[in-house]
C-alpha atoms as a PDB file:
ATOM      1  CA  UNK A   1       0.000   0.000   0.000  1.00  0.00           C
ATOM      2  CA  UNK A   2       1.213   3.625  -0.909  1.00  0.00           C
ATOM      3  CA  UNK A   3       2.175   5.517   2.266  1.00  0.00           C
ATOM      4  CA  UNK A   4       1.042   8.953   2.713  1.00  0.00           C
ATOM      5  CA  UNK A   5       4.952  10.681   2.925  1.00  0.00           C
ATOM      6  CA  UNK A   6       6.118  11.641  -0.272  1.00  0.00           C
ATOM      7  CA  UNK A   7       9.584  12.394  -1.698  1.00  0.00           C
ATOM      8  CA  UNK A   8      11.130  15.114  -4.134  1.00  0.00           C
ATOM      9  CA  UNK A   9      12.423  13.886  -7.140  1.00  0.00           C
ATOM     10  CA  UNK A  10      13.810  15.887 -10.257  1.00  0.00           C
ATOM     11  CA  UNK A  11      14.465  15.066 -14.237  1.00  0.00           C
ATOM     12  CA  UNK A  12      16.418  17.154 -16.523  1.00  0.00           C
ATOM     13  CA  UNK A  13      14.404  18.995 -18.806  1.00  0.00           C
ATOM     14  CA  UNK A  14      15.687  20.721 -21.953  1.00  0.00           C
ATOM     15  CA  UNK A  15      14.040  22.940 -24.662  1.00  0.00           C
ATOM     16  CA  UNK A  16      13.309  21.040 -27.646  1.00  0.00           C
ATOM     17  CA  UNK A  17      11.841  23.283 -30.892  1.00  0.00           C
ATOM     18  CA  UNK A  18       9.021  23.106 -32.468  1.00  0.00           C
ATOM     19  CA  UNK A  19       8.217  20.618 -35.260  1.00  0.00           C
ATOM     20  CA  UNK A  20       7.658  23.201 -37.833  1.00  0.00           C
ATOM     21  CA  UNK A  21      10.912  24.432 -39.383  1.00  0.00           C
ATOM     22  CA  UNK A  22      13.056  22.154 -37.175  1.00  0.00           C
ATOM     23  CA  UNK A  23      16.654  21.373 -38.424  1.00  0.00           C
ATOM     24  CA  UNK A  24      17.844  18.178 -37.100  1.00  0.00           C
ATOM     25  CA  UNK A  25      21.748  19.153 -38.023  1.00  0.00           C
ATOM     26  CA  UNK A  26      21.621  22.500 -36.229  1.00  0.00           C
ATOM     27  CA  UNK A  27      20.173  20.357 -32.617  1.00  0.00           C
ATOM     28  CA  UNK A  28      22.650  17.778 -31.320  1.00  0.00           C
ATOM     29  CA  UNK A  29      21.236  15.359 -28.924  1.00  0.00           C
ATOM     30  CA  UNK A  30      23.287  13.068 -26.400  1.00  0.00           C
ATOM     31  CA  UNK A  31      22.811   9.629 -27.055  1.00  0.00           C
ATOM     32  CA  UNK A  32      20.027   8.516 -25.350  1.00  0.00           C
ATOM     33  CA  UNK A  33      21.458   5.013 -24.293  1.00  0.00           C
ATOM     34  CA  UNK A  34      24.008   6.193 -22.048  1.00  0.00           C
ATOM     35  CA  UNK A  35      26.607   3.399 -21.485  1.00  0.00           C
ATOM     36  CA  UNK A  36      27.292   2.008 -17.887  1.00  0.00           C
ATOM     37  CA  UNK A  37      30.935   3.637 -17.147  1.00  0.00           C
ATOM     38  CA  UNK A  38      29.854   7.049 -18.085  1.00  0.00           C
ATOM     39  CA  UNK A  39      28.638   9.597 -14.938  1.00  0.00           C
ATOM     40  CA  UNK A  40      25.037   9.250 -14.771  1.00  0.00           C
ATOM     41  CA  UNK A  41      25.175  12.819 -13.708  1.00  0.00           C
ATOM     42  CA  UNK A  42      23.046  15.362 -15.619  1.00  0.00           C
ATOM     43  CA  UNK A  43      24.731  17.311 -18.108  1.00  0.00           C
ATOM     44  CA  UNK A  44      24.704  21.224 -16.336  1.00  0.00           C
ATOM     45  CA  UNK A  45      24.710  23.284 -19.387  1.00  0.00           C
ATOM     46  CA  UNK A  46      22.999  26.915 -18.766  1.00  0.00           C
ATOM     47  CA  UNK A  47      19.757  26.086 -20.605  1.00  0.00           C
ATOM     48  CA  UNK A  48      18.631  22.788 -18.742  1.00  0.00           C
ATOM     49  CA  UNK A  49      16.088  23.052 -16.486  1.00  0.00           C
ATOM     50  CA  UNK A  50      14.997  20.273 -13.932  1.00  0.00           C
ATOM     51  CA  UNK A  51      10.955  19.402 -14.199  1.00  0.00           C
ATOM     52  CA  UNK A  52      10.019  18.535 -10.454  1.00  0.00           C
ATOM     53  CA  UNK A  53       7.358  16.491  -9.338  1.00  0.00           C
ATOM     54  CA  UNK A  54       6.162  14.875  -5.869  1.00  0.00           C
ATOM     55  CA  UNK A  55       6.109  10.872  -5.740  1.00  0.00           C
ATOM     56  CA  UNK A  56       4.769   8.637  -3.461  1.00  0.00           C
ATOM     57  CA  UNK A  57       7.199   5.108  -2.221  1.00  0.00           C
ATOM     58  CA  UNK A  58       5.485   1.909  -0.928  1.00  0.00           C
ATOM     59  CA  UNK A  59       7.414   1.992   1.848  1.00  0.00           C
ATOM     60  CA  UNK A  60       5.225   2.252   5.512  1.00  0.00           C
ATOM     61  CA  UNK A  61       6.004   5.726   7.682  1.00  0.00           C
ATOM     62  CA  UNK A  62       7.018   3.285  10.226  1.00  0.00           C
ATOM     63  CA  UNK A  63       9.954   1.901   8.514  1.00  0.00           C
ATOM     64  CA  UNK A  64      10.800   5.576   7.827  1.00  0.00           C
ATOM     65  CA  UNK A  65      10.236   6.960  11.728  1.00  0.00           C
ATOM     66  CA  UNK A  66      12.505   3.934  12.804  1.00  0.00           C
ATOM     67  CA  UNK A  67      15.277   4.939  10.316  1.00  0.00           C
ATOM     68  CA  UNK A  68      14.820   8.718  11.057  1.00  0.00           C
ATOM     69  CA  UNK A  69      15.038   7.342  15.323  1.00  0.00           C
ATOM     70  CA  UNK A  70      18.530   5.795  14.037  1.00  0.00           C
ATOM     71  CA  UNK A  71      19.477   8.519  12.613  1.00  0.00           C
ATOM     72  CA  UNK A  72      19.085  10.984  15.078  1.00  0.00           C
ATOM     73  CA  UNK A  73      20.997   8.423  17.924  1.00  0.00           C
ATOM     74  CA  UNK A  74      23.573   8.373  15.166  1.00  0.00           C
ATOM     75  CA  UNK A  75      23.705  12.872  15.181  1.00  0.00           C
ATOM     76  CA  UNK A  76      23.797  12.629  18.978  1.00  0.00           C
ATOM     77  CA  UNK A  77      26.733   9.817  19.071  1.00  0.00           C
ATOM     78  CA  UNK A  78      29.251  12.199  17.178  1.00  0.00           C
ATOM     79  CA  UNK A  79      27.829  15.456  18.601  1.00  0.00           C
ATOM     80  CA  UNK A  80      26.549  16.754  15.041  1.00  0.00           C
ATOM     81  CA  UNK A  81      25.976  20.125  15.831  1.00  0.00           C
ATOM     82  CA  UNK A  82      23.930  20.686  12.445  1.00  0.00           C
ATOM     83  CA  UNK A  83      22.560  19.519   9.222  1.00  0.00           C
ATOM     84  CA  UNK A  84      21.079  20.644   6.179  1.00  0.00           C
ATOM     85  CA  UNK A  85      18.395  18.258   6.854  1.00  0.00           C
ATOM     86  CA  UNK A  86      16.112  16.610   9.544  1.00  0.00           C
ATOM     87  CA  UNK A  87      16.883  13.198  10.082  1.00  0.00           C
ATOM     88  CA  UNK A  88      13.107  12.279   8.780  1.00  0.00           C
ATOM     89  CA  UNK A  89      13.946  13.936   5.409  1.00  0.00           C
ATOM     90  CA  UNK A  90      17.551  12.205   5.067  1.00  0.00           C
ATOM     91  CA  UNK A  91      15.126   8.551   6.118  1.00  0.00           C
ATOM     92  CA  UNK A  92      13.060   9.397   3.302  1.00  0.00           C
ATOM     93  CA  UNK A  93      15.941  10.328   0.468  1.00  0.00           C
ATOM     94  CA  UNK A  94      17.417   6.713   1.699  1.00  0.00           C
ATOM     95  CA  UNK A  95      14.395   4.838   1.487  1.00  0.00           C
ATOM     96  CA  UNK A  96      13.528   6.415  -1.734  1.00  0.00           C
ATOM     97  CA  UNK A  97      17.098   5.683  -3.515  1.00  0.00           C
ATOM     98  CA  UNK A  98      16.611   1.976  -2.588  1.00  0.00           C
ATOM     99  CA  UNK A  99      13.193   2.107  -3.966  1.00  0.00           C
ATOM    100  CA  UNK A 100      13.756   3.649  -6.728  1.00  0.00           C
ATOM    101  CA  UNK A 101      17.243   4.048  -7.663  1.00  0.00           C
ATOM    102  CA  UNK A 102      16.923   7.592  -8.665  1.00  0.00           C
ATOM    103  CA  UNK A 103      20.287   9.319  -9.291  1.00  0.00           C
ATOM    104  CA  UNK A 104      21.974  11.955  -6.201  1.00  0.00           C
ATOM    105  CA  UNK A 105      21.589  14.879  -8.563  1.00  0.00           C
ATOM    106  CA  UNK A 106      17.959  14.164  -9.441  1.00  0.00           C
ATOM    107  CA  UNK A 107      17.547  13.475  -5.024  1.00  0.00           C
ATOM    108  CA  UNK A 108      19.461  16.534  -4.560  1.00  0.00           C
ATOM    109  CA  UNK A 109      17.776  19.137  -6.605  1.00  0.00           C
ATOM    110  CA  UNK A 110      14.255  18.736  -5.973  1.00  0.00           C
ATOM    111  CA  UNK A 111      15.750  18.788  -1.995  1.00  0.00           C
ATOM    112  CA  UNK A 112      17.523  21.890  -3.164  1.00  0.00           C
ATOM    113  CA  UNK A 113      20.897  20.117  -1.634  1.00  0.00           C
ATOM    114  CA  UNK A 114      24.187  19.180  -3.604  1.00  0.00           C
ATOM    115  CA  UNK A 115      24.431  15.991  -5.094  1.00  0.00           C
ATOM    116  CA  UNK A 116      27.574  15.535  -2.440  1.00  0.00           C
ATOM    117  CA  UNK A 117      25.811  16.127   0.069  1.00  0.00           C
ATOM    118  CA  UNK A 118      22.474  13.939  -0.957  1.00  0.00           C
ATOM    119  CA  UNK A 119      25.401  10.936  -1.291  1.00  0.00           C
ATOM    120  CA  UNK A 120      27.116  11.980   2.159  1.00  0.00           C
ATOM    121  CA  UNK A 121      23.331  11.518   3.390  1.00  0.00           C
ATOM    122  CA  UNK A 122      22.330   8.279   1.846  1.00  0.00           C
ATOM    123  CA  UNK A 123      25.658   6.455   1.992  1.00  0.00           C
ATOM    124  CA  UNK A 124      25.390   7.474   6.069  1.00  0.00           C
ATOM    125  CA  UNK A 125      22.089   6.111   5.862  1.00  0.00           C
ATOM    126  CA  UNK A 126      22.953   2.729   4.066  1.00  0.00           C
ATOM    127  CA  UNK A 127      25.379   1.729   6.167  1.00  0.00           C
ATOM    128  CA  UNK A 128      23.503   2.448   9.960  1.00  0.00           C
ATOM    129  CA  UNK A 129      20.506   0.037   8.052  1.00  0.00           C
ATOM    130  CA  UNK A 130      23.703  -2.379   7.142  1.00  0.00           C
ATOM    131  CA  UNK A 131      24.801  -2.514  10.358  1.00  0.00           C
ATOM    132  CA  UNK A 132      21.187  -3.965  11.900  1.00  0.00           C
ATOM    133  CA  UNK A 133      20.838  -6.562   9.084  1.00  0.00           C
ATOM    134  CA  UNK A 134      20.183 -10.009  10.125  1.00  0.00           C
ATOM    135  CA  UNK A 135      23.048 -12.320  10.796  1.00  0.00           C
ATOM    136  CA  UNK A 136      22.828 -15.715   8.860  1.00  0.00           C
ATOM    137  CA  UNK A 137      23.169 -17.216  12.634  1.00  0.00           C
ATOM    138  CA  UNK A 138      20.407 -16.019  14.172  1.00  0.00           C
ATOM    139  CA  UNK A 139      18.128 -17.052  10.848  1.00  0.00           C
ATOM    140  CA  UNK A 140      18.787 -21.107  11.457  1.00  0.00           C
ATOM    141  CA  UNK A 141      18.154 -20.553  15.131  1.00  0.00           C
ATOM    142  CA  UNK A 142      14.733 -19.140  14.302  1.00  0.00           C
ATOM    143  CA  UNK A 143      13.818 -21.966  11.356  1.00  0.00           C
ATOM    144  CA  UNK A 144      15.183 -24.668  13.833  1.00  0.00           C
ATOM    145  CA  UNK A 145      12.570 -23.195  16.326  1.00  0.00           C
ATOM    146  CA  UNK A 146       9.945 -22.331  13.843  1.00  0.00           C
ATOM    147  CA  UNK A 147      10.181 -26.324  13.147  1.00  0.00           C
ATOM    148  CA  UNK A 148      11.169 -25.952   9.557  1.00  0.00           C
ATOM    149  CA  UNK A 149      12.578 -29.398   7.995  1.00  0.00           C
ATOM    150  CA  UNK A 150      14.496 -27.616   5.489  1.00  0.00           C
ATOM    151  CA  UNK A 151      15.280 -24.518   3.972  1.00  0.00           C
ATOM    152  CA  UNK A 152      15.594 -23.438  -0.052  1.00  0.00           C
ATOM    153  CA  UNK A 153      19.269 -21.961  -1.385  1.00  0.00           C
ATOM    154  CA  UNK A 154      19.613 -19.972  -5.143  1.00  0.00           C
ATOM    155  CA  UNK A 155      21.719 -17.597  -6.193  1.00  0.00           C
ATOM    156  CA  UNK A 156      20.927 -14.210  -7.760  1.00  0.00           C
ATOM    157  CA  UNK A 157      23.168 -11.961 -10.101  1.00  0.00           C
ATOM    158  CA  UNK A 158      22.395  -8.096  -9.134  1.00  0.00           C
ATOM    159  CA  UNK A 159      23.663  -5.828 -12.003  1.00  0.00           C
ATOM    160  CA  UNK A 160      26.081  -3.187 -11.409  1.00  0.00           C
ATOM    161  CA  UNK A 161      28.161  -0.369 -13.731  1.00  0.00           C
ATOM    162  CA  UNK A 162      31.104  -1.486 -15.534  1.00  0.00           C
ATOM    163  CA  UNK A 163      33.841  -0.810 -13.604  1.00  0.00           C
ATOM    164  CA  UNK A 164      36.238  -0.564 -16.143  1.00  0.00           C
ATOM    165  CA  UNK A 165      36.192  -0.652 -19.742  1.00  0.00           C
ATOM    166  CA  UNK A 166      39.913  -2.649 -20.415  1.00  0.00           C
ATOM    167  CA  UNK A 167      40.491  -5.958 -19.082  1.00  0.00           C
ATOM    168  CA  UNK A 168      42.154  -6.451 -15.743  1.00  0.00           C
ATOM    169  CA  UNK A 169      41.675  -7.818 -12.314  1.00  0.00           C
ATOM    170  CA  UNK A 170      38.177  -5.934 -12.011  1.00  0.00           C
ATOM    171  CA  UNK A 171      36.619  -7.633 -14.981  1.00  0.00           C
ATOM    172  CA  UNK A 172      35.885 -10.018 -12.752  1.00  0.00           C
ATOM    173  CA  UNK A 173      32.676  -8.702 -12.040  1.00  0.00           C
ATOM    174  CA  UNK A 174      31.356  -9.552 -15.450  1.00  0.00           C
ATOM    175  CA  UNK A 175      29.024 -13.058 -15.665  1.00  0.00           C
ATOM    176  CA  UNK A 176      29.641 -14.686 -18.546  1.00  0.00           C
ATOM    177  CA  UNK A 177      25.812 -16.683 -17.924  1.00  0.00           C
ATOM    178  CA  UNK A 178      24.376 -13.197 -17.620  1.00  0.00           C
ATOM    179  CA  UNK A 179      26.657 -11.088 -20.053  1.00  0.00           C
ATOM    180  CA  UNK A 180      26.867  -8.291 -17.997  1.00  0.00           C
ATOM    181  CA  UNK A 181      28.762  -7.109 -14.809  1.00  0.00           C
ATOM    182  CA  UNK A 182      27.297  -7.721 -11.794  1.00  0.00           C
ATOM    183  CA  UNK A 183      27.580  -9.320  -8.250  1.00  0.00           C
ATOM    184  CA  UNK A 184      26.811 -13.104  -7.336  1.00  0.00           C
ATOM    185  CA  UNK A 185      24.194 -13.227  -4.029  1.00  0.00           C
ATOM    186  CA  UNK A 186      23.064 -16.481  -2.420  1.00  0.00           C
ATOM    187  CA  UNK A 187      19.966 -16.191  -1.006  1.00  0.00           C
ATOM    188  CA  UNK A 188      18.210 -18.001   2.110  1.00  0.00           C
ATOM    189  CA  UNK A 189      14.988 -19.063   1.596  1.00  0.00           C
ATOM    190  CA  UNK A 190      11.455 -20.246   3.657  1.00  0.00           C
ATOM    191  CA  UNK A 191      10.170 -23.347   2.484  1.00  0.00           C
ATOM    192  CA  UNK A 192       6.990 -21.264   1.450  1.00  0.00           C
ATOM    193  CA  UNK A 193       9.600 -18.693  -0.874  1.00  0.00           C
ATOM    194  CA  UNK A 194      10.150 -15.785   1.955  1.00  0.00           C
ATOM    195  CA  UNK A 195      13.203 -14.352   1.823  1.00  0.00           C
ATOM    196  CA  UNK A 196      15.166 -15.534   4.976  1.00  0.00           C
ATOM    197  CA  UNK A 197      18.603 -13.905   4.125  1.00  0.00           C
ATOM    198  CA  UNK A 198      21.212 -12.364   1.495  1.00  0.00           C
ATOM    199  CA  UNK A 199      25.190 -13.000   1.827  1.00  0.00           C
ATOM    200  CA  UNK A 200      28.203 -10.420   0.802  1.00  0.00           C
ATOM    201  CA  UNK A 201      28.665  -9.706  -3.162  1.00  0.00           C
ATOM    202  CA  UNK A 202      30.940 -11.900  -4.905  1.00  0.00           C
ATOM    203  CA  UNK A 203      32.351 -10.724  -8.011  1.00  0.00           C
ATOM    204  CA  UNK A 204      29.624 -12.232 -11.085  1.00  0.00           C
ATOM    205  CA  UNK A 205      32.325 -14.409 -12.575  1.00  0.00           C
ATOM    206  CA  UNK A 206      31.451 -16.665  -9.217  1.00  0.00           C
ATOM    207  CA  UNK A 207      29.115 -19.573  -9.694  1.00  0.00           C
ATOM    208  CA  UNK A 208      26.782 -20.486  -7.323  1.00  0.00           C
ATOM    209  CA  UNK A 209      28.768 -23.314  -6.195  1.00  0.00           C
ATOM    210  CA  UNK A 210      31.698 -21.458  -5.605  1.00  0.00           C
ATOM    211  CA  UNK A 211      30.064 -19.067  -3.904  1.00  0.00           C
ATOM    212  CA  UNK A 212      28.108 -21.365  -1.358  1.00  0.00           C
ATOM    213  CA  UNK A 213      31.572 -22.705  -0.699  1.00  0.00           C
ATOM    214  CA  UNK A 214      33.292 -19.428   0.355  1.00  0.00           C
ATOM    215  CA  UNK A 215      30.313 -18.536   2.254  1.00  0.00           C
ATOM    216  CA  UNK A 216      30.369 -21.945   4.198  1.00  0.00           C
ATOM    217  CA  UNK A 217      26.725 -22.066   3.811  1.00  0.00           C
ATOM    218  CA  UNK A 218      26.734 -26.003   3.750  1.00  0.00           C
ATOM    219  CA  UNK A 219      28.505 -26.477   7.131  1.00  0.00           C
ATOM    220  CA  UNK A 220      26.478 -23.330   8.528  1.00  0.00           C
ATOM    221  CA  UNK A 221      23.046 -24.474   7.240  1.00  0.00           C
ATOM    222  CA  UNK A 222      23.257 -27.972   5.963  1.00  0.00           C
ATOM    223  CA  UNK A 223      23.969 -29.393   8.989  1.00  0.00           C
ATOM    224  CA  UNK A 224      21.020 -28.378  11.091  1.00  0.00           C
ATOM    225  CA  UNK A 225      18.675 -27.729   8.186  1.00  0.00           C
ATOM    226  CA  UNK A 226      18.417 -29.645   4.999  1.00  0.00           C
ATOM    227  CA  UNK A 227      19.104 -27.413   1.940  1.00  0.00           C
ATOM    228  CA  UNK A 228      16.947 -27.811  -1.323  1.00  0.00           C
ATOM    229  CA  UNK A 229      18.902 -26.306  -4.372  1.00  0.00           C
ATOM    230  CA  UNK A 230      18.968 -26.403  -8.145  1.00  0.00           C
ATOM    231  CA  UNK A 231      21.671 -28.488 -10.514  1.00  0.00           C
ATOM    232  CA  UNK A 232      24.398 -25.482  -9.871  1.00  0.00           C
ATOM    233  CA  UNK A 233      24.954 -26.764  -6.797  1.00  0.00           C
ATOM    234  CA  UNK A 234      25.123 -30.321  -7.464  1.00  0.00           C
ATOM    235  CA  UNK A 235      27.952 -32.103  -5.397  1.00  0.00           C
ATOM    236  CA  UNK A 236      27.716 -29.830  -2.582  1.00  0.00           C
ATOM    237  CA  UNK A 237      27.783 -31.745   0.531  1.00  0.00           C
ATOM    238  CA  UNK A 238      24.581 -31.143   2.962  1.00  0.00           C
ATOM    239  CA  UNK A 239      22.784 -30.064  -0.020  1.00  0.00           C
ATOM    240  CA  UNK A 240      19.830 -31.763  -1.945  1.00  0.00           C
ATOM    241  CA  UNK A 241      19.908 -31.499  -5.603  1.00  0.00           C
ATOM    242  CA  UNK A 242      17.900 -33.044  -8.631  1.00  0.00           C
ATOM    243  CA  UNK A 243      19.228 -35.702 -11.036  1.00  0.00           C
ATOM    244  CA  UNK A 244      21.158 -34.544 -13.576  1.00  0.00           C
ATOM    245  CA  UNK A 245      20.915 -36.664 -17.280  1.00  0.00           C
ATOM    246  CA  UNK A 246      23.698 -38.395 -17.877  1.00  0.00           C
ATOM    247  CA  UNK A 247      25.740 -37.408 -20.964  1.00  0.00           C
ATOM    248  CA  UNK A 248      24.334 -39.974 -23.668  1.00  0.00           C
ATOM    249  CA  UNK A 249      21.580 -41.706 -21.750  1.00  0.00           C
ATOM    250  CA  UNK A 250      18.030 -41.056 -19.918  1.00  0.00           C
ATOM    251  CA  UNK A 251      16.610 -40.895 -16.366  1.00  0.00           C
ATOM    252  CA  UNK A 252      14.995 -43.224 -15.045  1.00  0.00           C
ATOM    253  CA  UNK A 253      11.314 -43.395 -13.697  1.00  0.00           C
ATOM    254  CA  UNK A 254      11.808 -42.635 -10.289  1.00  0.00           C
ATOM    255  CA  UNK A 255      14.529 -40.194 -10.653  1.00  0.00           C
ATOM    256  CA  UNK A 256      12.181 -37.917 -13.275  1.00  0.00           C
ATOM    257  CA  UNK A 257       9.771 -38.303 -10.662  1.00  0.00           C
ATOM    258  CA  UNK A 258      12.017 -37.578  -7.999  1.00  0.00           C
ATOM    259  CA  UNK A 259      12.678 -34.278 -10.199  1.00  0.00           C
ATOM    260  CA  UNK A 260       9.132 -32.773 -10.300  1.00  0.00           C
ATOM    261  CA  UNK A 261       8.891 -33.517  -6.486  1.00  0.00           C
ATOM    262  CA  UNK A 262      12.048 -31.262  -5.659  1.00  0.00           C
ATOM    263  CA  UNK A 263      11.478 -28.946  -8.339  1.00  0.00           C
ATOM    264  CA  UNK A 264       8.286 -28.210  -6.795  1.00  0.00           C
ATOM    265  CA  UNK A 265       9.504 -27.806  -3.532  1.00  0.00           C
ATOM    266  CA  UNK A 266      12.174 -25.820  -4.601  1.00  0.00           C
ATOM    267  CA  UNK A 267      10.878 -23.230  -7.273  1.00  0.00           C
ATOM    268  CA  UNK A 268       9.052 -21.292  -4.272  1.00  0.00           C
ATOM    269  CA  UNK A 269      12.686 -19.889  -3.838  1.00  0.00           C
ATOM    270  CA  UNK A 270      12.617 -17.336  -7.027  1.00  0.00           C
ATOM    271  CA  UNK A 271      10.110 -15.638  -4.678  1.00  0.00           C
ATOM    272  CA  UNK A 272      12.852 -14.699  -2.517  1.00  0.00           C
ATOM    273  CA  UNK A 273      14.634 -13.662  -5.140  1.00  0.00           C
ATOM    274  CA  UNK A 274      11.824 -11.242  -6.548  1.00  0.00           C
ATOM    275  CA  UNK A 275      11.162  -9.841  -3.692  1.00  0.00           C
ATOM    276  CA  UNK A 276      15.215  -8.878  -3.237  1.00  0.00           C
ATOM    277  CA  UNK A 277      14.921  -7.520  -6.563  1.00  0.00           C
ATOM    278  CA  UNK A 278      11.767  -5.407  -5.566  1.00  0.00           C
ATOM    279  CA  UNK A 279      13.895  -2.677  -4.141  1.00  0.00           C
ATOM    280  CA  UNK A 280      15.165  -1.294  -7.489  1.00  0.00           C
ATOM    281  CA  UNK A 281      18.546  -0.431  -6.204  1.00  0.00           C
ATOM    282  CA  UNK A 282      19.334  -4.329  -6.896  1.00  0.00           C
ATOM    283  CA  UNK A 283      17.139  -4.588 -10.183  1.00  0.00           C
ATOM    284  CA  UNK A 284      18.839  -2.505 -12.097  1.00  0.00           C
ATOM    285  CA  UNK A 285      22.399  -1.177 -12.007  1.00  0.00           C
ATOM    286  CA  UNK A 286      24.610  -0.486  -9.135  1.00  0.00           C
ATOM    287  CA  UNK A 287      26.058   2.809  -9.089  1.00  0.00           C
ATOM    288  CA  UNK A 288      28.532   2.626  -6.554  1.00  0.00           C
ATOM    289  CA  UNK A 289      32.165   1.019  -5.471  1.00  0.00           C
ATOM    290  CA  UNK A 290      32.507  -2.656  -5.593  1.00  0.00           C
ATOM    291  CA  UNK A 291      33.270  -2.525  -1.647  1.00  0.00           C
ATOM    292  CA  UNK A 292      30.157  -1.149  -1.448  1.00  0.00           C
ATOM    293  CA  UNK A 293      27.813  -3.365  -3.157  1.00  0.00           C
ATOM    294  CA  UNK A 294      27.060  -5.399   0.034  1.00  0.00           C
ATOM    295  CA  UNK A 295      25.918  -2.502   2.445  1.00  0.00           C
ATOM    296  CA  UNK A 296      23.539  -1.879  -0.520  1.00  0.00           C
ATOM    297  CA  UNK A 297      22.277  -5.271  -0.227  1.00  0.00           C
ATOM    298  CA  UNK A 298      22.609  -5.616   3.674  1.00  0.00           C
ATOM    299  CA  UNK A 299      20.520  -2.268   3.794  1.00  0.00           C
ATOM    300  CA  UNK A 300      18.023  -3.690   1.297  1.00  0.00           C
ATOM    301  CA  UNK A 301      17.766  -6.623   3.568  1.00  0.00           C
ATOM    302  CA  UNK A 302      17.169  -4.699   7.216  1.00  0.00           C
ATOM    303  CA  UNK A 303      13.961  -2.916   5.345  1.00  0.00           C
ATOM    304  CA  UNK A 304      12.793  -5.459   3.832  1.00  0.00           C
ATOM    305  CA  UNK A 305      12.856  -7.590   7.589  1.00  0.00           C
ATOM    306  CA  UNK A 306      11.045  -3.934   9.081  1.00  0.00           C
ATOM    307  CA  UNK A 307       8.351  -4.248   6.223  1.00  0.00           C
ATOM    308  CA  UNK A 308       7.814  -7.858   6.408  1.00  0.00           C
ATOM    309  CA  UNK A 309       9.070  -9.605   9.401  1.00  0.00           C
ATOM    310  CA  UNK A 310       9.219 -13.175   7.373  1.00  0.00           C
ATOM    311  CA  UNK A 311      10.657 -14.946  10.629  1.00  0.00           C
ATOM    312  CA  UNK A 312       7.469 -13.598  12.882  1.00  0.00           C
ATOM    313  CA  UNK A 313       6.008 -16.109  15.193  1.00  0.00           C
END
């Protein structure tokens, strides 16, 4: 449901002349597909003009109050003497970059702040909501007491920029399966498809296998819970996969069988993923430091526990 606390956002407008008599070599027009590694910044040439308009964010006015508490303990701890803003305006800028993923110069104009300062703000407020996410611990304590059998384990590629456009050590970031640059996320799932939790960003070239290894989610999980997961992470130990065909030949009876039963059971976890992917922030591309990807997705995860509370008696 739409809350009723709105935020400020801005576009850049520019003047465009009329059809009649218009000469298309005398207007030149940036490309409109603007490539990852450029600066998504506006251009600030003396005759744009931002068009400002008041949105609404599905986020609740609770979620934002607690953030804005946060903040304000936060102000108090370091003796911050002043701010541009109230600490319920910087909750709502943070809230609403996650949402949306709205650039700091269109935040920061229609807040009539810089666009350093509207980052200073929402990077501050990232990392306090990082800081409270839930630890991967304290999610099989609360399955193993909720009586859960089992628990369902995917992996999710988040897009990001390209980091660089020549090839060295940071091209790692770029999934061949996906054929762009992004970050590899394994995801904790209910048996029902909640999302549970969301580990650190791996660089995309990770597989999911890999990635469950160096997060030691079978020794961590699979040994008090049973894990469900797909044919990427076949030959994990603790971890219940389907049968994969054998290179020439056919499954048998039972095992197709065997199959539909687990893929049943374990397609409920691409809700989790969805509703990671909600927050836009993740769905499209990153705009920030690789070293920063996983406060974005630790923040996405300690709002999406305040809106949802999936481990709730």
């Amino acid at each position: 449901m739409i809350n009723d606390w709105d935020t400020r956002v801005a576009h850049p407008q520019h003047e465009v002349p009329d059809f009649d008599g218009f000469d298309q070599e005398s207007v030149e027009f940036g490309d409109p597909a603007m490539s990852s590694y450029q600066s998504p910044t506006p251009l600030s040439e003396p005759t744009g003009r931002w068009l400002t308009f008041t949105a609404a964010v599905a986020v609740s006015a609770a979620t934002r109050d607690w953030l804005a508490t946060k903040i304000t303990q936060r102000r108090w701890k370091i003796r911050s003497r002043w701010r541009l803003l109230d600490p319920t305006t910087q909750a709502t800028l943070v809230l609403a970059f996650l949402r949306t993923n709205l650039t700091y110069a269109e935040l920061a104009v229609a807040n009539h702040i810089s666009a350093s300062t509207c980052r200073r703000i929402i990077n501050e407020g990232i990392d306090l909501l990082a800081e409270r996410a839930i630890r991967l611990s304290e999610v099989v304590r609360l399955a193993r007491k909720a009586g859960w059998q089992y628990l369902l384990i995917d992996g999710v590629n988040v897009p990001t920029i390209a980091f660089a456009r020549r090839l060295h050590r940071r091209q790692q970031h770029y999934s061949g399966k996906h054929r762009r640059h992004g970050v590899n996320v394994q995801t904790i799932c209910a048996p029902d498809g909640r999302l549970l939790w969301a580990s650190a960003a791996l660089p995309g070239k990770v597989n999911d296998i890999t990635a469950a290894r160096r997060h030691r989610l079978p020794a961590k999980v699979g040994k008090l819970l049973g894990l469900l997961a797909d044919l990427g992470y076949l030959g994990l130990p603790d971890v219940a996969t389907g049968f994969r065909r054998p290179r020439g030949g056919q499954l048998s009876a039972d095992q197709r069988a065997a199959n539909r039963l687990h893929a049943s059971l374990r397609c409920l976890g691409e809700r989790g993923n969805a509703q990671l992917k909600w927050w836009r922030i993740l769905a499209t591309e990153l705009r920030c430091r690789p070293s920063r990807c996983t406060r974005m997705i630790k923040a996405v995860l300690t709002v999406y526990y305040r809106e949802h509370t999936p481990l709730a008696a």
